[in-house]
C-alpha atoms as a PDB file:
ATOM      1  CA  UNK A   1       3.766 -12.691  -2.290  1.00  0.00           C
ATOM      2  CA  UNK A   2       0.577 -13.694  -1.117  1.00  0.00           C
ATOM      3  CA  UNK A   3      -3.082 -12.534  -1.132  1.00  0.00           C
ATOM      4  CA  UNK A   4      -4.208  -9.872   0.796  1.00  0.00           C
ATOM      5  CA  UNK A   5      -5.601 -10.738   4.083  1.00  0.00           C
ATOM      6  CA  UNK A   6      -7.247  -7.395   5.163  1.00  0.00           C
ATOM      7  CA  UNK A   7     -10.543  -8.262   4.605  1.00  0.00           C
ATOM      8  CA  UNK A   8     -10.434 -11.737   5.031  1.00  0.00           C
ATOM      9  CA  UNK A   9     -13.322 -12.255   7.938  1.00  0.00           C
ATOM     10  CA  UNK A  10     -15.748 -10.510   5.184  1.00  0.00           C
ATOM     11  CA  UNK A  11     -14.853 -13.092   2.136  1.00  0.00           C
ATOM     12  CA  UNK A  12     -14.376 -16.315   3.762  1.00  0.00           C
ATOM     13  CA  UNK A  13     -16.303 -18.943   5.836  1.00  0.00           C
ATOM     14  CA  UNK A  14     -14.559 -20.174   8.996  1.00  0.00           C
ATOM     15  CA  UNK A  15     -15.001 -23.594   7.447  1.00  0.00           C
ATOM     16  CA  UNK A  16     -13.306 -22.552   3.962  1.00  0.00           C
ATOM     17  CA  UNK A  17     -10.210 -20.865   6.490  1.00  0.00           C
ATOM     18  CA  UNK A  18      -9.650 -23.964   8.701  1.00  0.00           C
ATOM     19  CA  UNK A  19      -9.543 -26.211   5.320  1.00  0.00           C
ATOM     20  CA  UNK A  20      -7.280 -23.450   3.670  1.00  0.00           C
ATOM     21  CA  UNK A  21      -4.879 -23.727   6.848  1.00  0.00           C
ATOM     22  CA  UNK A  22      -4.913 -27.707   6.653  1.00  0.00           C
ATOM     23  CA  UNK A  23      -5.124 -28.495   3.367  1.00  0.00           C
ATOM     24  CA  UNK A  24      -4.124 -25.018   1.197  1.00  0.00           C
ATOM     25  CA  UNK A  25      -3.786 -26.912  -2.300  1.00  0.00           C
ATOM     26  CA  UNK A  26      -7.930 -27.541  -2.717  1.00  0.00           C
ATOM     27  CA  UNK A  27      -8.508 -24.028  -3.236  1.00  0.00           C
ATOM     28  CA  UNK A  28      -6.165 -22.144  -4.603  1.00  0.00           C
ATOM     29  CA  UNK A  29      -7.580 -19.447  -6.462  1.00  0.00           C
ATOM     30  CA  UNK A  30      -6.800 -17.988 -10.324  1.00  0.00           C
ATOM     31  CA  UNK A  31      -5.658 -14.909  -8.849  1.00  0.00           C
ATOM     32  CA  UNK A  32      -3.528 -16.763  -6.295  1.00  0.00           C
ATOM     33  CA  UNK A  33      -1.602 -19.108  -9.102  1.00  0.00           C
ATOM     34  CA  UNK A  34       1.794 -18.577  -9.815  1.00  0.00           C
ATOM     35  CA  UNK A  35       3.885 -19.510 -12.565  1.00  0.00           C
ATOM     36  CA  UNK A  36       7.444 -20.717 -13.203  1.00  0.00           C
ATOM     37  CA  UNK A  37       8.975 -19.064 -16.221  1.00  0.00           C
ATOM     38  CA  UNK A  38      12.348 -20.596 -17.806  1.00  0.00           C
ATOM     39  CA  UNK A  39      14.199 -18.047 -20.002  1.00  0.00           C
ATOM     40  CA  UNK A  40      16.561 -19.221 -22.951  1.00  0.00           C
ATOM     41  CA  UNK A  41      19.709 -17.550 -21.372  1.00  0.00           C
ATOM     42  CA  UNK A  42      19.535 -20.656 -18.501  1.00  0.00           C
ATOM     43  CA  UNK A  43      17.419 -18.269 -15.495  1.00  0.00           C
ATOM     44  CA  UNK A  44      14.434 -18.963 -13.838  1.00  0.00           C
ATOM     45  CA  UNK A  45      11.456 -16.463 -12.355  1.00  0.00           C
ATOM     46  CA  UNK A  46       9.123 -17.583 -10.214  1.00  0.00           C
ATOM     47  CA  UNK A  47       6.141 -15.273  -9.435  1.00  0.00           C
ATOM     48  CA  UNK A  48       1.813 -14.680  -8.966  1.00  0.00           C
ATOM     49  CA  UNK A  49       0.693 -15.251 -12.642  1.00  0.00           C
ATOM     50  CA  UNK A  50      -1.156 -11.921 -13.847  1.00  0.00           C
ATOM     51  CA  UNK A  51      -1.591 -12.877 -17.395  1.00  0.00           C
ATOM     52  CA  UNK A  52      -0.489 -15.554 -20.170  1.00  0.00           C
ATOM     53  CA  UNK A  53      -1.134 -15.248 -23.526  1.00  0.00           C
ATOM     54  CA  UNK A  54       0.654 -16.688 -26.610  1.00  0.00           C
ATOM     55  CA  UNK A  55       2.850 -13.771 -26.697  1.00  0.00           C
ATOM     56  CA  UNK A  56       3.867 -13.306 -23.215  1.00  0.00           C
ATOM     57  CA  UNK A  57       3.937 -14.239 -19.541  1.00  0.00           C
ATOM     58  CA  UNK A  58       3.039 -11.374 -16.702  1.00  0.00           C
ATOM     59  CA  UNK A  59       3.934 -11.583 -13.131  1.00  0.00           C
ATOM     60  CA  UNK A  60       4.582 -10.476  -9.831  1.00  0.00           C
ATOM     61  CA  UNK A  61       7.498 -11.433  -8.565  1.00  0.00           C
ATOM     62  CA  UNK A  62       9.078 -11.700  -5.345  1.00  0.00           C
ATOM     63  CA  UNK A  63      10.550  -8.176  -5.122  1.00  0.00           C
ATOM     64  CA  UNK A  64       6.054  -7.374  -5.756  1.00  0.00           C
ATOM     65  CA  UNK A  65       7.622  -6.233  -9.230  1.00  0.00           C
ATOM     66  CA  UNK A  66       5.783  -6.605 -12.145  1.00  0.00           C
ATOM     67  CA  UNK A  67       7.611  -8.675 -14.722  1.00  0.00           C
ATOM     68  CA  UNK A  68       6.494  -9.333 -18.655  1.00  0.00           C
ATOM     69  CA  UNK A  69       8.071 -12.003 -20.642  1.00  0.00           C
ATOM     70  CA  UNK A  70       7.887 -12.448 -24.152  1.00  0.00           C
ATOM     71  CA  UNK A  71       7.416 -16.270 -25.569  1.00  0.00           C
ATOM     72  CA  UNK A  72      10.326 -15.574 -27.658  1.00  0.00           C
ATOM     73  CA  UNK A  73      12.723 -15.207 -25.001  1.00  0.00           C
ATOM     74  CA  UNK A  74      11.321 -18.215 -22.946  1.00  0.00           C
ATOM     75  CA  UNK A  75      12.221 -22.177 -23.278  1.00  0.00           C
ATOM     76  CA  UNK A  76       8.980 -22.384 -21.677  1.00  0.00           C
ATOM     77  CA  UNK A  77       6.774 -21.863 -18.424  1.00  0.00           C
ATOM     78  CA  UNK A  78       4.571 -23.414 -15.810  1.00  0.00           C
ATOM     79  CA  UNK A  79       2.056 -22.533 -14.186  1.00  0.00           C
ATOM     80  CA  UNK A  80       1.773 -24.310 -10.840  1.00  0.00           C
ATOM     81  CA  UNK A  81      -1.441 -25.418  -9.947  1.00  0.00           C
ATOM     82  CA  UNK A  82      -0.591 -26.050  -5.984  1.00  0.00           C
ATOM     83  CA  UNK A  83      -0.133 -23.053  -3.343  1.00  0.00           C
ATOM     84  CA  UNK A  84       3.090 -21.788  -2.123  1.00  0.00           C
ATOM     85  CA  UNK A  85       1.088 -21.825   1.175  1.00  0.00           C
ATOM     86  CA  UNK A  86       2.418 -25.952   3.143  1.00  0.00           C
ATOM     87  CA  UNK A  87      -0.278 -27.313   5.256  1.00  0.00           C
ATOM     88  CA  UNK A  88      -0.396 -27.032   8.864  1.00  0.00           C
ATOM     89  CA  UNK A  89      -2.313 -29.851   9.418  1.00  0.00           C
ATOM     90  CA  UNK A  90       0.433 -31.769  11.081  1.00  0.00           C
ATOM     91  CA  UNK A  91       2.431 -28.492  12.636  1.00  0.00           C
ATOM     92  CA  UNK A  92      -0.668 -26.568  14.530  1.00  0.00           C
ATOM     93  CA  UNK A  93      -2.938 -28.569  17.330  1.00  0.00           C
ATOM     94  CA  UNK A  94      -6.788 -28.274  16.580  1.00  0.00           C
ATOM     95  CA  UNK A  95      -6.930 -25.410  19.603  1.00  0.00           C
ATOM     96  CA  UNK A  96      -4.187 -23.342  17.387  1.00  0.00           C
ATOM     97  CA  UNK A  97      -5.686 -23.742  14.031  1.00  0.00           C
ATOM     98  CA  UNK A  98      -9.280 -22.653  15.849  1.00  0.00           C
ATOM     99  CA  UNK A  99      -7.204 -19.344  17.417  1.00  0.00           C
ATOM    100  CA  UNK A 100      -5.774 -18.490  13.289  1.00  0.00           C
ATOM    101  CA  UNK A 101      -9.094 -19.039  11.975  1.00  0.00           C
ATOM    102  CA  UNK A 102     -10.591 -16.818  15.081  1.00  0.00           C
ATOM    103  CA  UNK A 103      -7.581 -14.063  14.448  1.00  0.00           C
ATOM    104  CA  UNK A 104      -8.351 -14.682  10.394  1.00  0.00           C
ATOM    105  CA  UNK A 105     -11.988 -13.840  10.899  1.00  0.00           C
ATOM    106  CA  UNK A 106     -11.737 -10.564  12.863  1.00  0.00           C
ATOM    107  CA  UNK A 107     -10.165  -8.814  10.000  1.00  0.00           C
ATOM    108  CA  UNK A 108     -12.667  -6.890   8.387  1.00  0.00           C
ATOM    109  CA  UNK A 109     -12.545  -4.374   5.887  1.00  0.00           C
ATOM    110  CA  UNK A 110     -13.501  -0.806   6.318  1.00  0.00           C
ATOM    111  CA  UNK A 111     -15.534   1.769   4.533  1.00  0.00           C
ATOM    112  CA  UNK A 112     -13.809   4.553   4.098  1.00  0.00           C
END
């Protein structure tokens, strides 16, 4: 349910990838967002927000299907405005978090 990281090396610093590894929830961008949606028959979806208007919800959910909700059928929604992505501060050693960003940076995209 995440971004795609196949071209990461040619979009991001390695300053901007260390901080997203240790501290995810600074940056998380509008495309990267996902929203809680609570339906009137008592269920839940969670998913990567698409689109919100004031007639309906779109997501991705966790299945990568995409899901439309209509206001009418919804007690409400949320869009959460942290990552799904926890910190590693605290879990990786500053030698591991240099060897993600490292691995994070080689991937390039390709012209095809």
């Amino acid at each position: 349910m995440g971004p795609n990281l196949s071209d990461i090396g040619d979009r991001r610093t390695a300053e901007r990838l260390q901080r997203s590894i240790v501290a995810p929830d600074e940056e998380v961008l509008p495309e990267n967002r996902f929203v809680s949606v609570a339906l009137k028959d008592g269920t839940t979806v969670r998913g990567r927000l698409l689109n919100h208007d004031a007639l309906s919800v779109q997501l991705i959910d966790a299945k990568e299907q995409l899901r439309s909700f209509q206001t009418s059928a919804m007690s409400g929604y949320t869009i959460l405005v942290k990552g799904l992505m926890p910190s590693f501060a605290e879990k990786l050693s500053v030698p591991q978090v240099a060897d993600v960003v490292a691995y994070l940076l080689s991937l390039k995209g390709t012209d095809q």
